[in-house]
Protein backbone atom coordinates (compact mmCIF):
# COMPACT_ATOMS: atom_id res chain seq x y z
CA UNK A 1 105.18 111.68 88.54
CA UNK A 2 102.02 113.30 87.29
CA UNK A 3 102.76 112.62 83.61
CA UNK A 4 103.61 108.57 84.48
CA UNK A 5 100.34 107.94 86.80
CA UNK A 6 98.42 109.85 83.62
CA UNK A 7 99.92 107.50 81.24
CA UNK A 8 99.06 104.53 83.42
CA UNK A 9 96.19 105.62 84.60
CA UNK A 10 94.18 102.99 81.67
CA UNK A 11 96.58 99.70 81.27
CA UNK A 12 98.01 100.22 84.88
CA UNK A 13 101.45 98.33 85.11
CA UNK A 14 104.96 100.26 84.84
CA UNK A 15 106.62 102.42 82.28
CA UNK A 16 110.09 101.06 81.56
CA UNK A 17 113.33 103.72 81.04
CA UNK A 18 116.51 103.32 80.42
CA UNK A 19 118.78 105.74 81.33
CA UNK A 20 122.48 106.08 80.08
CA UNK A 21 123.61 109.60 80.50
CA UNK A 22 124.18 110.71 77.16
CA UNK A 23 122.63 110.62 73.82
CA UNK A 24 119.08 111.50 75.95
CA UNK A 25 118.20 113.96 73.94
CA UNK A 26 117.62 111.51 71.00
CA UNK A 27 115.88 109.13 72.66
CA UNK A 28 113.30 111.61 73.78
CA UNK A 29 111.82 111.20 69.76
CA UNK A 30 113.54 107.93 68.70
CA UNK A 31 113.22 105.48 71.32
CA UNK A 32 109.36 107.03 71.92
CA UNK A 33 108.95 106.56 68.10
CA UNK A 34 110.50 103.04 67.90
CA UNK A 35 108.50 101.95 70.99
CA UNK A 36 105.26 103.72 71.16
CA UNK A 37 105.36 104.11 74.45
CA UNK A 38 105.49 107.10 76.92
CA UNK A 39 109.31 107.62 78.40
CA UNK A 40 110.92 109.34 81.11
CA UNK A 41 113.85 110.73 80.10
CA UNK A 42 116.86 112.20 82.65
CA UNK A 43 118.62 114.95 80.50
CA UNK A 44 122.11 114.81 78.88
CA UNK A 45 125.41 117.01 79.32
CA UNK A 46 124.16 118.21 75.49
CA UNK A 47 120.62 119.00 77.37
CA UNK A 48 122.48 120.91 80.43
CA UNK A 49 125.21 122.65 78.25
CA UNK A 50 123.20 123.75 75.28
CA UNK A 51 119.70 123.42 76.68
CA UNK A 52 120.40 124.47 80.18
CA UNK A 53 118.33 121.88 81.54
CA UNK A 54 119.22 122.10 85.34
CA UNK A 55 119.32 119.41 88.15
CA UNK A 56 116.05 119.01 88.80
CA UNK A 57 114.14 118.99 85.64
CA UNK A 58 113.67 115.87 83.60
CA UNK A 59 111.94 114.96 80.41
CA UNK A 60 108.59 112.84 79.96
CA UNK A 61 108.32 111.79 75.77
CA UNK A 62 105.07 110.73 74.92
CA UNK A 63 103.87 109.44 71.47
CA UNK A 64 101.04 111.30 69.74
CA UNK A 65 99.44 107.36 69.69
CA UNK A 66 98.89 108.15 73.78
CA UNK A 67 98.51 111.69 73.50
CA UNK A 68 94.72 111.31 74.29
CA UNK A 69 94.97 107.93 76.72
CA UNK A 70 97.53 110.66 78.91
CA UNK A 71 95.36 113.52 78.80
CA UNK A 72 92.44 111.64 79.71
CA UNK A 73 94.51 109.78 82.73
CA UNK A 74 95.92 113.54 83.75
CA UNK A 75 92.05 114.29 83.37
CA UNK A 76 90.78 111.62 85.59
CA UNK A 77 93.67 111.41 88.57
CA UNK A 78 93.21 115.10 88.97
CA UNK A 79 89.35 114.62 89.51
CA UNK A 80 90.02 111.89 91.84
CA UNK A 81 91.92 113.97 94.13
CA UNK A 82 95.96 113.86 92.77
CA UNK A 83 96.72 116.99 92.28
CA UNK A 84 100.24 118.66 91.44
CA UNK A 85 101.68 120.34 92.96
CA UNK A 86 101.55 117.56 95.61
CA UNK A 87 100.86 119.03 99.08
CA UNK A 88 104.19 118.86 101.29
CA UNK A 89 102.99 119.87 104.20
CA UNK A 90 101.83 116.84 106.84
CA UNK A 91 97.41 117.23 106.90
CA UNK A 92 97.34 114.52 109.70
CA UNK A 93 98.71 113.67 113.03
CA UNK A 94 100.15 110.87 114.10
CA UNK A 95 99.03 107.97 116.43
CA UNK A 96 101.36 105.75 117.64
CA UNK A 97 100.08 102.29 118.59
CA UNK A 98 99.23 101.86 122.67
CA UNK A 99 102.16 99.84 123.08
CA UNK A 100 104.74 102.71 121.66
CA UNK A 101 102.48 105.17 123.67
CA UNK A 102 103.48 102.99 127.28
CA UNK A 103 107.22 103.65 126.62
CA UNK A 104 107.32 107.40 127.84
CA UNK A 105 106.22 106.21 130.94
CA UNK A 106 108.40 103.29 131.46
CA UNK A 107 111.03 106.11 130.02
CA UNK A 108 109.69 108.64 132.84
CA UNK A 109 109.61 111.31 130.07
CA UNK A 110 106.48 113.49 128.67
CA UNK A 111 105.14 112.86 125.68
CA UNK A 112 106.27 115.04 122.73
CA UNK A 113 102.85 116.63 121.92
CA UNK A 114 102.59 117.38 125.63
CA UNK A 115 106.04 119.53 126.26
């Protein structure tokens, strides 16, 4: 996620993948090459069985033409508060609007944050 908002942290937009399940590994250099643009790649059976790539890794290709525009973007996002890794813990509580608020008491229950 880092890598992508990096890369379009200048044109804005979307990258476009393609994903097909096999062959992956060789678009990681030759679609990236015939493109020249930055690619998100999900690994092959050739990746996990030789390169023991697992589940939840992935693959982000990016042309040396962008190497600079996506250091500069990881540069800038990071100064502007995106950081990685991204906080998964909740830093802010809830309000419900008034309306939602009214229903424990037509409910006749307590409010959660009050058990």
């Amino acid at each position: 996620m880092r890598l992508v908002q990096a890369a379009l942290y200048q044109q804005g937009g979307y990258l476009t993948s393609s994903f097909g399940g096999r062959l992956d590994c060789a678009d990681i250099l030759v679609k990236t090459m015939q493109t020249n643009e930055c690619q998100v790649i999900l690994p092959c059976t050739g990746d996990r069985m030789f390169g023991q790539t697992q589940d939840d890794e992935m693959a982000f290709a990016i042309p040396a033409s962008k190497l600079d525009a996506v250091l500069q973007g990881l540069q800038s996002t990071h100064k502007n508060g995106i950081r990685y890794p991204i906080p998964t813990f909740m830093n802010y509580t809830a309000h419900f609007p008034a309306k939602y608020e009214a229903l424990w008491d037509i409910w006749g229950d307590t409010k959660p944050a009050e058990r």
